[in-house]
Each structure stands twice: as C-alpha cells, then as structure tokens.
C-alpha atoms as a PDB file:
ATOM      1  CA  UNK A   1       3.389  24.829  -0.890  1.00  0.00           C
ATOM      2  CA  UNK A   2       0.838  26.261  -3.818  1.00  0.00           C
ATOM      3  CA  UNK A   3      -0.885  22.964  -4.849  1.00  0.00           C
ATOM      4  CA  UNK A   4      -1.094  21.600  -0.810  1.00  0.00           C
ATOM      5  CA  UNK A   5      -4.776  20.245  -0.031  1.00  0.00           C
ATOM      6  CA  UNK A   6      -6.787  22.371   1.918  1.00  0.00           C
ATOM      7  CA  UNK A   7      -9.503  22.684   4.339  1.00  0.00           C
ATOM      8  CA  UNK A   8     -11.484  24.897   2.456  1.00  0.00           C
ATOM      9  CA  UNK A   9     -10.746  22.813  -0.562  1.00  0.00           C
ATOM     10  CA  UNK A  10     -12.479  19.329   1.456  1.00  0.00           C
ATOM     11  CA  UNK A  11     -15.213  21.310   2.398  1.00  0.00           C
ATOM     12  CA  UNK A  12     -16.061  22.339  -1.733  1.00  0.00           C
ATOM     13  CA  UNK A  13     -16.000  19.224  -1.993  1.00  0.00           C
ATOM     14  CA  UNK A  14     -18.886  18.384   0.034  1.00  0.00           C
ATOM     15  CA  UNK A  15     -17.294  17.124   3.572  1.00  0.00           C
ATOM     16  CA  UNK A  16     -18.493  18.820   6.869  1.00  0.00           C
ATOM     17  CA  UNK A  17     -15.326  20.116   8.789  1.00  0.00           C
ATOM     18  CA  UNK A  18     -15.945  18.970  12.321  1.00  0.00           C
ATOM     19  CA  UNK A  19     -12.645  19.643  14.039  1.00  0.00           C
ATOM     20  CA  UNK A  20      -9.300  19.982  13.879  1.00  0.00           C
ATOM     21  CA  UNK A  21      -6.673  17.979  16.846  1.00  0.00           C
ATOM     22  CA  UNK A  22      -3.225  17.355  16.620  1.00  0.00           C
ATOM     23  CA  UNK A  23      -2.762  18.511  12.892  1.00  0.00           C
ATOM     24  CA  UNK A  24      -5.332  16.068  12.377  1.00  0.00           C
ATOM     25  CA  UNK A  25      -8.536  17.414  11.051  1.00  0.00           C
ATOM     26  CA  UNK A  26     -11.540  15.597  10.940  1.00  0.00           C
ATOM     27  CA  UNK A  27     -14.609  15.696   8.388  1.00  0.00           C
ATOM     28  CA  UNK A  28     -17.656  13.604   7.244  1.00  0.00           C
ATOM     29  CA  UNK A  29     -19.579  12.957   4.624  1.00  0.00           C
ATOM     30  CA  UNK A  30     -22.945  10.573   4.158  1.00  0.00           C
ATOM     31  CA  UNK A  31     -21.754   7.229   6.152  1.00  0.00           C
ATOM     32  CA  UNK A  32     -17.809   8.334   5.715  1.00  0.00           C
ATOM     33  CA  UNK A  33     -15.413   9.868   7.960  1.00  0.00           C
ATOM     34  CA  UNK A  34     -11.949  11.359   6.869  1.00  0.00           C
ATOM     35  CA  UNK A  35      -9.026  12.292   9.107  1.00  0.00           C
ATOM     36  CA  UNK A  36      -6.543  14.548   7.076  1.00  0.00           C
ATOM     37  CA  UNK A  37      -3.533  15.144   9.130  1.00  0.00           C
ATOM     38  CA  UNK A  38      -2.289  18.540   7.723  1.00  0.00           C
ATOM     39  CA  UNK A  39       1.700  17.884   8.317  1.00  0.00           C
ATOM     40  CA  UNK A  40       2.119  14.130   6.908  1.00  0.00           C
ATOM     41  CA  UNK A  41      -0.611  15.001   4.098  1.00  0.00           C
ATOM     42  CA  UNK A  42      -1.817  11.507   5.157  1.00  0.00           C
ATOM     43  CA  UNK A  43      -5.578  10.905   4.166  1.00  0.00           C
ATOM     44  CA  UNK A  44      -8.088   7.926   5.848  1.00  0.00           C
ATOM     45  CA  UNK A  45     -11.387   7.483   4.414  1.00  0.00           C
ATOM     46  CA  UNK A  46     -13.660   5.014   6.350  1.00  0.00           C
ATOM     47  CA  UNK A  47     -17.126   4.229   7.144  1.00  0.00           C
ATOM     48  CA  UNK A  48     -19.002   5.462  10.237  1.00  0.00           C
ATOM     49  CA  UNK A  49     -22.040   4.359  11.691  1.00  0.00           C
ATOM     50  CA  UNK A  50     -24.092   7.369  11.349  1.00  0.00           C
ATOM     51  CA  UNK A  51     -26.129   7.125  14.997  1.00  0.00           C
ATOM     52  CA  UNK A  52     -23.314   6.151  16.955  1.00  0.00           C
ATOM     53  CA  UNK A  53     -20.539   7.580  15.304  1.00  0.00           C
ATOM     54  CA  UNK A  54     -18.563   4.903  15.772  1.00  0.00           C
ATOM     55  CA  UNK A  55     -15.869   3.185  13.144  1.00  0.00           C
ATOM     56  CA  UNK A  56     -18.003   1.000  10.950  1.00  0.00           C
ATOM     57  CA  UNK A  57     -16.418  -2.662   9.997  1.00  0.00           C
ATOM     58  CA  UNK A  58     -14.973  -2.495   8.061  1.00  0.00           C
ATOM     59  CA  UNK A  59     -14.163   0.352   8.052  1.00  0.00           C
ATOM     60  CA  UNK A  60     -10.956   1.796   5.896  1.00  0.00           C
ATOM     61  CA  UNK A  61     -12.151   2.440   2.500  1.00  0.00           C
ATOM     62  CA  UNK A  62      -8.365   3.961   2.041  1.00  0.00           C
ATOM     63  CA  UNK A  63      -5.371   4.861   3.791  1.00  0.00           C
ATOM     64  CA  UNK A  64      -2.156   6.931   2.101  1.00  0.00           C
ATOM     65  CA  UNK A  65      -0.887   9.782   0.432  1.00  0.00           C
ATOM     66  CA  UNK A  66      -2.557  12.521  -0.409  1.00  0.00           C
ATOM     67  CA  UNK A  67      -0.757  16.021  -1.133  1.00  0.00           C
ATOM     68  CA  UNK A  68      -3.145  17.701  -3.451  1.00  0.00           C
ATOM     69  CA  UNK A  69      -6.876  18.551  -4.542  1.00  0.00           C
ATOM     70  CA  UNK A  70      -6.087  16.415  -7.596  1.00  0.00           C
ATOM     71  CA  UNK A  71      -5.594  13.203  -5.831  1.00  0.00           C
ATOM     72  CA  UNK A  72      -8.016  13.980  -3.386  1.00  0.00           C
ATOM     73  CA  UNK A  73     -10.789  14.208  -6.280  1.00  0.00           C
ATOM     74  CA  UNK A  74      -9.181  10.979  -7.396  1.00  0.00           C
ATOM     75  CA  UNK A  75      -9.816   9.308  -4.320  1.00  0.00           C
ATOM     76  CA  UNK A  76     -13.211  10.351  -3.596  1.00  0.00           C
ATOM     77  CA  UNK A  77     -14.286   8.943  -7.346  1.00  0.00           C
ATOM     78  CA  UNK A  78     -12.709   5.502  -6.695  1.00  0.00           C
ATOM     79  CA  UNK A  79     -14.772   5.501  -3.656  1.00  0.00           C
ATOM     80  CA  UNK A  80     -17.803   7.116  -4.742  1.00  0.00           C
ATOM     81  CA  UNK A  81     -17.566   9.456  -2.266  1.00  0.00           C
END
C-alpha cells in the first residue's frame, strides 16, 4: 500500500532503528521504546529505563492501530514524543 508507515519514515521522525525480529521492528527514542510490527501495522509506545533497558512501570504510553505516517505523527504529539 502507498500511504503504509515506514521504517525510514520512524526514523525522520527522530527514533533510532535498532532491529527488526519477527516483522516486529524495534526503535527508541529519549526514555521510549516502540515495537512496530510491519504485518498487523500494530504500534506500542512505552517507557524504558534508559541504563537497563528494561520496560519501565508503567510502561505502555499506547497500544493500537497505526497504518500511516499521519497517525503515527498523531500519536507521537499526544505523547510528546
């Protein structure tokens, strides 16, 4: 699809790509982590501690939907990410 999220479209946005598993790829950003997984176009924002990097309680900020650079945007300025 033309309008899918991308990973070079998370990374312009200012996330660090740190690996892809599964169809699941994985970024951060500051004290946040993100798993995208590339098939279900499911997004999970939550908190990391930054030393260990270890989930952070607590620790989803958001969980859902997320098909496009649009809603991504979206999501990241309800956050304040």
């Amino acid at each position: 699809m033309e309008n899918e999220l991308t990973k070079e479209q998370i990374v312009a946005e200012g996330w660090t790509f740190i690996r892809t598993k599964n169809s699941v790829s994985y970024y951060e950003k500051g004290l946040y982590g993100l798993k995208y997984h590339e098939l279900t176009k499911v997004a999970l924002f939550h908190r990391i501690d930054i030393n260990s990097q270890r989930d952070y309680e607590p620790n989803v900020a958001f969980s859902g939907n997320c098909p496009d650079l649009k809603t991504f945007k979206y999501i990241c300025l309800m956050f304040d990410l």
